[in-house]
PDB file of N, CA and C in Angstrom:
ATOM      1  N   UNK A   1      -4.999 -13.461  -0.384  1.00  0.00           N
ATOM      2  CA  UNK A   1      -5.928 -12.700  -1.145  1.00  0.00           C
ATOM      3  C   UNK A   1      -5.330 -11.311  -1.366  1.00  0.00           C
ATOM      4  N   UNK A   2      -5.363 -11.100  -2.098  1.00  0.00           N
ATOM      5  CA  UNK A   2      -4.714  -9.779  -3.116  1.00  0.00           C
ATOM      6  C   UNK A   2      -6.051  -8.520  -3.653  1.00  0.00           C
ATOM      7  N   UNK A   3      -6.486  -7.489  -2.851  1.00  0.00           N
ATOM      8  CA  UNK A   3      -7.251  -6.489  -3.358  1.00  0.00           C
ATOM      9  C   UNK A   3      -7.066  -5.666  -3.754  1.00  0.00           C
ATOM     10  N   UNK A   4      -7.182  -5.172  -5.054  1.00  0.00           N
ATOM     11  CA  UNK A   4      -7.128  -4.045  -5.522  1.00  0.00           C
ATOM     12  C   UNK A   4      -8.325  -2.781  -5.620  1.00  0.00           C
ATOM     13  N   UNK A   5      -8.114  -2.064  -5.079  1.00  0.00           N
ATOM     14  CA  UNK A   5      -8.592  -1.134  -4.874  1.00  0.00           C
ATOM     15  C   UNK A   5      -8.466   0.676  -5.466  1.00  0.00           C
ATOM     16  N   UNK A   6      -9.979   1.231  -6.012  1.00  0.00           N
ATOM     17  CA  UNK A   6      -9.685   2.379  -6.518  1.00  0.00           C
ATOM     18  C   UNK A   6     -10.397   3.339  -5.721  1.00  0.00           C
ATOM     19  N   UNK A   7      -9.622   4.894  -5.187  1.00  0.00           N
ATOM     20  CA  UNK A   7     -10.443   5.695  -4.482  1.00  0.00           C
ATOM     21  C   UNK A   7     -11.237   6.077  -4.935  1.00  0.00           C
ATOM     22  N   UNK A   8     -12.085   6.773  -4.247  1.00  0.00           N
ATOM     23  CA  UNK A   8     -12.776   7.149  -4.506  1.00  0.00           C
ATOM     24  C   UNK A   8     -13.397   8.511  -4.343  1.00  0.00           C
ATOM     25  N   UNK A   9     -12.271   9.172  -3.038  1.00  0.00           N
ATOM     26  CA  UNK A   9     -12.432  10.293  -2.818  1.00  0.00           C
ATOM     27  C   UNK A   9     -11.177  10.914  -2.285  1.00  0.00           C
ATOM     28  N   UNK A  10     -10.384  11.819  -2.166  1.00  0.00           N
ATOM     29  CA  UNK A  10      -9.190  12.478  -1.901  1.00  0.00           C
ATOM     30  C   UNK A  10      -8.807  11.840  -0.131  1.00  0.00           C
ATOM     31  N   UNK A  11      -7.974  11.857  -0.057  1.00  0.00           N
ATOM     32  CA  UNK A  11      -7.705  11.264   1.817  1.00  0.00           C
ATOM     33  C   UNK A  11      -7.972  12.359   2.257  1.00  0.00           C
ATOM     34  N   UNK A  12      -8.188  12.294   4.048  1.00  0.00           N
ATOM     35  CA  UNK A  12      -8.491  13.543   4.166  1.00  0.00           C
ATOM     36  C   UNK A  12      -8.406  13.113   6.018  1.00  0.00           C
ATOM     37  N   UNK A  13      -8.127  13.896   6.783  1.00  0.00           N
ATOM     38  CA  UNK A  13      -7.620  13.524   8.191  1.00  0.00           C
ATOM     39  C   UNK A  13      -9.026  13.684   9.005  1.00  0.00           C
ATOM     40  N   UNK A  14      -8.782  12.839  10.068  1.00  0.00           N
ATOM     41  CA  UNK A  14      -9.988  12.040  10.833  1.00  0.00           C
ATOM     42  C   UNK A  14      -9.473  12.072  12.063  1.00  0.00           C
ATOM     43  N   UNK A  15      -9.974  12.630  13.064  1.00  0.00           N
ATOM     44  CA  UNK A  15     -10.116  12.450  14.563  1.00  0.00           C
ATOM     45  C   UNK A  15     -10.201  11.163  15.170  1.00  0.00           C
ATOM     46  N   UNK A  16      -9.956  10.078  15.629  1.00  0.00           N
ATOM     47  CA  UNK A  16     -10.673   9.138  16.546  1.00  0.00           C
ATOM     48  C   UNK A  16     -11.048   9.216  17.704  1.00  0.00           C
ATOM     49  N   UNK A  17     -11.706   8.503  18.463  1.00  0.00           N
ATOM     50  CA  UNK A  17     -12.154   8.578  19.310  1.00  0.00           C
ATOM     51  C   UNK A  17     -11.746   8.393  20.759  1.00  0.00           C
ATOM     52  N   UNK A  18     -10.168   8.272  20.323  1.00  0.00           N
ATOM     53  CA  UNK A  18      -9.653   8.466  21.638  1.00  0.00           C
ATOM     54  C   UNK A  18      -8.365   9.788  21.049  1.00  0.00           C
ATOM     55  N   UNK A  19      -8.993  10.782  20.223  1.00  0.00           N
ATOM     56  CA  UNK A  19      -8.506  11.800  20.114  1.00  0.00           C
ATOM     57  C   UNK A  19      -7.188  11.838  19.221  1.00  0.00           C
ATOM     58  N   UNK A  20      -6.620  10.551  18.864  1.00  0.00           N
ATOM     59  CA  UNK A  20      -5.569  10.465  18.116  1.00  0.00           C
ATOM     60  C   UNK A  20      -6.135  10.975  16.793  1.00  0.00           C
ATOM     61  N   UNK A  21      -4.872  11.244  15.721  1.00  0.00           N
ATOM     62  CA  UNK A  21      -5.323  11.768  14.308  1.00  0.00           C
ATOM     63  C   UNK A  21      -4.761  10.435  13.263  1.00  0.00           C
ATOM     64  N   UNK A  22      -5.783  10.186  12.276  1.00  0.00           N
ATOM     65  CA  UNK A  22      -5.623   9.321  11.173  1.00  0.00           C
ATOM     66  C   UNK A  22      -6.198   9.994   9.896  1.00  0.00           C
ATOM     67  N   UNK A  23      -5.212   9.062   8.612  1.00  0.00           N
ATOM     68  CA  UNK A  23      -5.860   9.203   7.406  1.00  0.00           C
ATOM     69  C   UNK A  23      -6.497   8.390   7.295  1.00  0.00           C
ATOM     70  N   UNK A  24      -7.629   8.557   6.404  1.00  0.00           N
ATOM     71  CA  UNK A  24      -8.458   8.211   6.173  1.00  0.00           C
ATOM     72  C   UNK A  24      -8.649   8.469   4.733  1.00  0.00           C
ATOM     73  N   UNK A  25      -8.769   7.015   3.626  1.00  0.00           N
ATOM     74  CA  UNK A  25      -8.844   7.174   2.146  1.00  0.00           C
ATOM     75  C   UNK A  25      -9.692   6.116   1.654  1.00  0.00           C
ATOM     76  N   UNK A  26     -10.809   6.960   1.252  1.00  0.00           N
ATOM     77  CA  UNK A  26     -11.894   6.295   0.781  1.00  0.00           C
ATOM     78  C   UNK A  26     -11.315   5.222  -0.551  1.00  0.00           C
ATOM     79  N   UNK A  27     -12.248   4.119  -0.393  1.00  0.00           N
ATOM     80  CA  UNK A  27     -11.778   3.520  -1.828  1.00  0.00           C
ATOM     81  C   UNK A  27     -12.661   2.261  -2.040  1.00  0.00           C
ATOM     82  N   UNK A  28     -12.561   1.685  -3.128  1.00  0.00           N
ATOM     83  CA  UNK A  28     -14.049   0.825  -3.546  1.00  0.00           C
ATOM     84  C   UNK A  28     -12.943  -0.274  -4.133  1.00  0.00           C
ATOM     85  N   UNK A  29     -13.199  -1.207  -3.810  1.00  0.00           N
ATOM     86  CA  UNK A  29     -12.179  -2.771  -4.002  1.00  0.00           C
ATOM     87  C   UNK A  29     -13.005  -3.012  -5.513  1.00  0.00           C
ATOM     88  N   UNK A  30     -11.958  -3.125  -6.412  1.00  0.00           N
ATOM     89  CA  UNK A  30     -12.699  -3.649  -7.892  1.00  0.00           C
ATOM     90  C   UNK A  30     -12.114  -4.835  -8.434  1.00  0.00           C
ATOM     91  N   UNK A  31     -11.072  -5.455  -7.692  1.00  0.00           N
ATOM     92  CA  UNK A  31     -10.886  -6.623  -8.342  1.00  0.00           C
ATOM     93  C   UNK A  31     -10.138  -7.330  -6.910  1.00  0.00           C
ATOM     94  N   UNK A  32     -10.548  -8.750  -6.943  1.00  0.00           N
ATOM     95  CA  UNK A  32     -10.067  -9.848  -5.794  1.00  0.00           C
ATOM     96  C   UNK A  32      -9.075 -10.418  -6.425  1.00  0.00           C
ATOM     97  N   UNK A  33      -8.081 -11.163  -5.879  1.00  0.00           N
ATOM     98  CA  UNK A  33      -7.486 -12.305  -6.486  1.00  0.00           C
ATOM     99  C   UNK A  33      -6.926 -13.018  -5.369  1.00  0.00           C
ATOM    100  N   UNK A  34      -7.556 -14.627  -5.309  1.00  0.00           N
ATOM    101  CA  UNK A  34      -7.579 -15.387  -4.347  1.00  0.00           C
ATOM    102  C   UNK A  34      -5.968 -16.008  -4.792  1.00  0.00           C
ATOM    103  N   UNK A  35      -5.396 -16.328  -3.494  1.00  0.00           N
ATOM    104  CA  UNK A  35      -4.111 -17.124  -4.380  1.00  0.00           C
ATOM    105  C   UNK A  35      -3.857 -18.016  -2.735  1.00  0.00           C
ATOM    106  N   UNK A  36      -2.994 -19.304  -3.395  1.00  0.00           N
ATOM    107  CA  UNK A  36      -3.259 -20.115  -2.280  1.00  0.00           C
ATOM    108  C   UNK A  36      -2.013 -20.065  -1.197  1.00  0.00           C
ATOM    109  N   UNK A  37      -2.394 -19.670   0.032  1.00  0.00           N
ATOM    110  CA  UNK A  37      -1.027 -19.766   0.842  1.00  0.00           C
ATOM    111  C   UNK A  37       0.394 -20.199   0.691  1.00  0.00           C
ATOM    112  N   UNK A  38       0.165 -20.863  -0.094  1.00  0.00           N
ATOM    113  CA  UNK A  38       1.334 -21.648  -0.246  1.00  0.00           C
ATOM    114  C   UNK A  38       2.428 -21.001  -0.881  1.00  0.00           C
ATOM    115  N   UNK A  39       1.490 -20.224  -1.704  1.00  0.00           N
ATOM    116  CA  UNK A  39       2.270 -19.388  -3.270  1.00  0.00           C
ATOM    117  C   UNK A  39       2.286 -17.932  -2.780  1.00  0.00           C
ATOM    118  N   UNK A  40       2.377 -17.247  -0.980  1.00  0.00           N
ATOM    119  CA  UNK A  40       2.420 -16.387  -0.702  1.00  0.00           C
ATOM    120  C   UNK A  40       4.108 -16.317  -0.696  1.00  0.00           C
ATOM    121  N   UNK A  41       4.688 -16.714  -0.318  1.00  0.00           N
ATOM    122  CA  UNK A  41       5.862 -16.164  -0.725  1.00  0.00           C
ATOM    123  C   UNK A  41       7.040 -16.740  -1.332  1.00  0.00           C
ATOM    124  N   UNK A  42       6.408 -16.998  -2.420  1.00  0.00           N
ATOM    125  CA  UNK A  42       7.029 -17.127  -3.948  1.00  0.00           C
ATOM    126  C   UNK A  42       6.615 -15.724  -4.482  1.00  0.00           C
ATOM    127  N   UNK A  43       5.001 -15.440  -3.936  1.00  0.00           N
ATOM    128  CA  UNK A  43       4.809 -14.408  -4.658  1.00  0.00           C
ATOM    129  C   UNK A  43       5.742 -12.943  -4.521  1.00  0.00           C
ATOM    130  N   UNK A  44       5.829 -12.624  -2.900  1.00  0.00           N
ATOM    131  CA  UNK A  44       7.046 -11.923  -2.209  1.00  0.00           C
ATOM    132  C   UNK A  44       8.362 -12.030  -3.056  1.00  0.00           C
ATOM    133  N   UNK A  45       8.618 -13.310  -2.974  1.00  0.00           N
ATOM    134  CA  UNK A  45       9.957 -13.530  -3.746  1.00  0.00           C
ATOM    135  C   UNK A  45      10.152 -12.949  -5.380  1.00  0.00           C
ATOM    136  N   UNK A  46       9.109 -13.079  -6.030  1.00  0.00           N
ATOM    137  CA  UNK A  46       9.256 -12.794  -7.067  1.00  0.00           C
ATOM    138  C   UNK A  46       9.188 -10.960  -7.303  1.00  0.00           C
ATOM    139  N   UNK A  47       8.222 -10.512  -6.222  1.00  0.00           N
ATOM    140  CA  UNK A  47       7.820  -8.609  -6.519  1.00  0.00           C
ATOM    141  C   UNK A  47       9.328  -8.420  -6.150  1.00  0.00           C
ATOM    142  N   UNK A  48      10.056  -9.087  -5.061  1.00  0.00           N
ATOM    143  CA  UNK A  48      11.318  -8.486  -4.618  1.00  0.00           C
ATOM    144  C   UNK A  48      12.430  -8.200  -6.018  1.00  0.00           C
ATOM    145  N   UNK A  49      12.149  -9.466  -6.493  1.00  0.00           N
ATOM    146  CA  UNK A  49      13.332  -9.742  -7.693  1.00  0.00           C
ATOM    147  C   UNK A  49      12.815  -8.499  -8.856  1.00  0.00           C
ATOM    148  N   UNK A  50      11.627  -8.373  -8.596  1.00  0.00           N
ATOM    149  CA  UNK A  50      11.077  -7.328  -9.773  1.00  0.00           C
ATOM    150  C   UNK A  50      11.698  -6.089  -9.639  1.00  0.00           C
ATOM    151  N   UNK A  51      11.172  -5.699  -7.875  1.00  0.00           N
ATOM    152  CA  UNK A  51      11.980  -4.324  -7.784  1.00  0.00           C
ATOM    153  C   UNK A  51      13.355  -4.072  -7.644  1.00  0.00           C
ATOM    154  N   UNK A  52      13.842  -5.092  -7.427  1.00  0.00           N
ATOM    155  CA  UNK A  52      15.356  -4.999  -7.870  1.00  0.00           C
ATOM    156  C   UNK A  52      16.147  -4.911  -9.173  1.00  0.00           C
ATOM    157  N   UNK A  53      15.346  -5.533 -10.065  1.00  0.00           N
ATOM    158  CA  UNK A  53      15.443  -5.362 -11.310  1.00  0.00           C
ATOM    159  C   UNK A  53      14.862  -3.470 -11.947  1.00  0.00           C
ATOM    160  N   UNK A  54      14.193  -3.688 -11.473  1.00  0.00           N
ATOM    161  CA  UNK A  54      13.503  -2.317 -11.800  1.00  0.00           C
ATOM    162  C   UNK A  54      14.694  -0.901 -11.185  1.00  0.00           C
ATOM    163  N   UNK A  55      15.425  -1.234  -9.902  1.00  0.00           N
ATOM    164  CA  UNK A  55      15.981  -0.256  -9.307  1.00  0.00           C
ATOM    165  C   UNK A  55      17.355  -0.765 -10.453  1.00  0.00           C
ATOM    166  N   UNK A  56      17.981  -1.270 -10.973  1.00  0.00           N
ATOM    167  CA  UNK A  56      18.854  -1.371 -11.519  1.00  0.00           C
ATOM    168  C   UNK A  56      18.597  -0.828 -12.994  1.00  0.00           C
ATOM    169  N   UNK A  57      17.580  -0.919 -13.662  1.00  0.00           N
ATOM    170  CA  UNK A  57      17.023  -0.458 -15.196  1.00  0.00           C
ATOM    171  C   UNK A  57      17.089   1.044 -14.613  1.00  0.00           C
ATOM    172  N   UNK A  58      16.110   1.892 -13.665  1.00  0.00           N
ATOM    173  CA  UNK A  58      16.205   3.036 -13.847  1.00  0.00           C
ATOM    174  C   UNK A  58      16.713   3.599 -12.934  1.00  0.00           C
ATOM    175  N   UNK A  59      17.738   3.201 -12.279  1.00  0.00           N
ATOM    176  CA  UNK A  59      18.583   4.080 -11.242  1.00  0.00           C
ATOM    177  C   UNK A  59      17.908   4.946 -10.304  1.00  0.00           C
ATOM    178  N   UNK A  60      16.301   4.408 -10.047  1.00  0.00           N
ATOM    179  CA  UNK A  60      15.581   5.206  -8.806  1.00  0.00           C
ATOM    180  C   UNK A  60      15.240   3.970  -7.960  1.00  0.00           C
ATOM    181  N   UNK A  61      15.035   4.319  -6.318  1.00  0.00           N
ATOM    182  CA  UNK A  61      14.641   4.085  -5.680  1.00  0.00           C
ATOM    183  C   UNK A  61      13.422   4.024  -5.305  1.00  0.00           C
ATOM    184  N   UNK A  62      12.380   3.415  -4.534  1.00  0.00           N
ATOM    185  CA  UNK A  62      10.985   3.587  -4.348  1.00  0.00           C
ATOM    186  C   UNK A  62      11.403   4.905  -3.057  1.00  0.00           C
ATOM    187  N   UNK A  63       9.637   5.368  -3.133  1.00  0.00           N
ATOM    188  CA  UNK A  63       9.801   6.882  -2.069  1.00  0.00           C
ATOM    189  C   UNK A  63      10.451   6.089  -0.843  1.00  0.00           C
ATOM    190  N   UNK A  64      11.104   6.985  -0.062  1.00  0.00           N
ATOM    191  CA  UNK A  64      11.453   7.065   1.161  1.00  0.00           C
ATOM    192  C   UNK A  64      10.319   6.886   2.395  1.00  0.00           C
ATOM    193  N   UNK A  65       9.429   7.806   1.831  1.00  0.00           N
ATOM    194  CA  UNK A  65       8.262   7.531   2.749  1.00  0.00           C
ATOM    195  C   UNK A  65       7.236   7.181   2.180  1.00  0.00           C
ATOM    196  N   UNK A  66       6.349   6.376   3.018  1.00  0.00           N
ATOM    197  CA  UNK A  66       5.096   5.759   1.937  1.00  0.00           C
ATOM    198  C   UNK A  66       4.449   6.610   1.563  1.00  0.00           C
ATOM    199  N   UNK A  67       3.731   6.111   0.725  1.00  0.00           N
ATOM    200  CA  UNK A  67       2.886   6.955   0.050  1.00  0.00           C
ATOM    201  C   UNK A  67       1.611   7.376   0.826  1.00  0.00           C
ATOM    202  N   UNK A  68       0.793   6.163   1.821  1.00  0.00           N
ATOM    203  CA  UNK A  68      -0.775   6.005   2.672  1.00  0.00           C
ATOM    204  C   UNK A  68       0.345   5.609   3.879  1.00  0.00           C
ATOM    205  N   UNK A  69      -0.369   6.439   4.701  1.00  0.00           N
ATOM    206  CA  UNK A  69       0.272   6.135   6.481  1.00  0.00           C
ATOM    207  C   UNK A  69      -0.789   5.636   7.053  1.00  0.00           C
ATOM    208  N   UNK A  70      -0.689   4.943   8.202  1.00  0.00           N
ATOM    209  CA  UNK A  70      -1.941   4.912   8.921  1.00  0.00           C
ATOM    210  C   UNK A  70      -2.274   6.060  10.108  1.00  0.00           C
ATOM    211  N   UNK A  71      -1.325   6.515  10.122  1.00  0.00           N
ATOM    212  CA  UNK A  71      -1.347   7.530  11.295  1.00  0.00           C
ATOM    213  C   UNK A  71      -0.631   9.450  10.560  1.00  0.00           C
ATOM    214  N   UNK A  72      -0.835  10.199  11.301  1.00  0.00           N
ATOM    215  CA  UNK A  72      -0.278  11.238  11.155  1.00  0.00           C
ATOM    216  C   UNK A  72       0.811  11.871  11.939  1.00  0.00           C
ATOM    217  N   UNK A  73       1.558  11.083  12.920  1.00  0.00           N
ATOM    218  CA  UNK A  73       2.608  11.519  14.213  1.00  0.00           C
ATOM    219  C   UNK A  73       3.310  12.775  13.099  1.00  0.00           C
ATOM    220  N   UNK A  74       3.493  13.717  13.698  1.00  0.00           N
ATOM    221  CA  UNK A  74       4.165  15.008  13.418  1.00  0.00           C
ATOM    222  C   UNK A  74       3.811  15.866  12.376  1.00  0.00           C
ATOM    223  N   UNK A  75       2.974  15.949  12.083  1.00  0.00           N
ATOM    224  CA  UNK A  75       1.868  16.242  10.914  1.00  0.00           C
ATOM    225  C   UNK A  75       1.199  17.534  11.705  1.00  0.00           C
TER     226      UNK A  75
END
């Protein structure tokens, strides 16, 4: 299952409750797409071949660091 999701409000850092720090990014799921196990990685196989193709058309790389962390270590 494949969700796409749009925020809904800016991320913004969150305490937990055992004192560690997280982001936290609101967001509202607007479209599902069920797909059957089987075709999970064909599907892999194919985004790979995409971004490889893609890094060869425009001579960039994806970021270095992600874009959504789950955590904040050194922040």
């Amino acid at each position: 299952m494949i969700d796409y999701v749009a925020l809904t409000q800016p991320r913004s850092t969150i305490e937990n409750a055992d004192g560690s720090r997280a982001v936290a990014v609101p967001g509202q799921v607007v479209s599902r797409i069920r797909i059957p196990p089987e075709q999970v990685f064909e599907l892999a196989k194919a985004l790979t071949q995409q971004l490889k193709a893609w890094e060869q058309e425009t001579g960039r790389k994806p970021p270095e660091r992600p874009l959504f962390r789950h955590g904040l270590q050194g922040e």
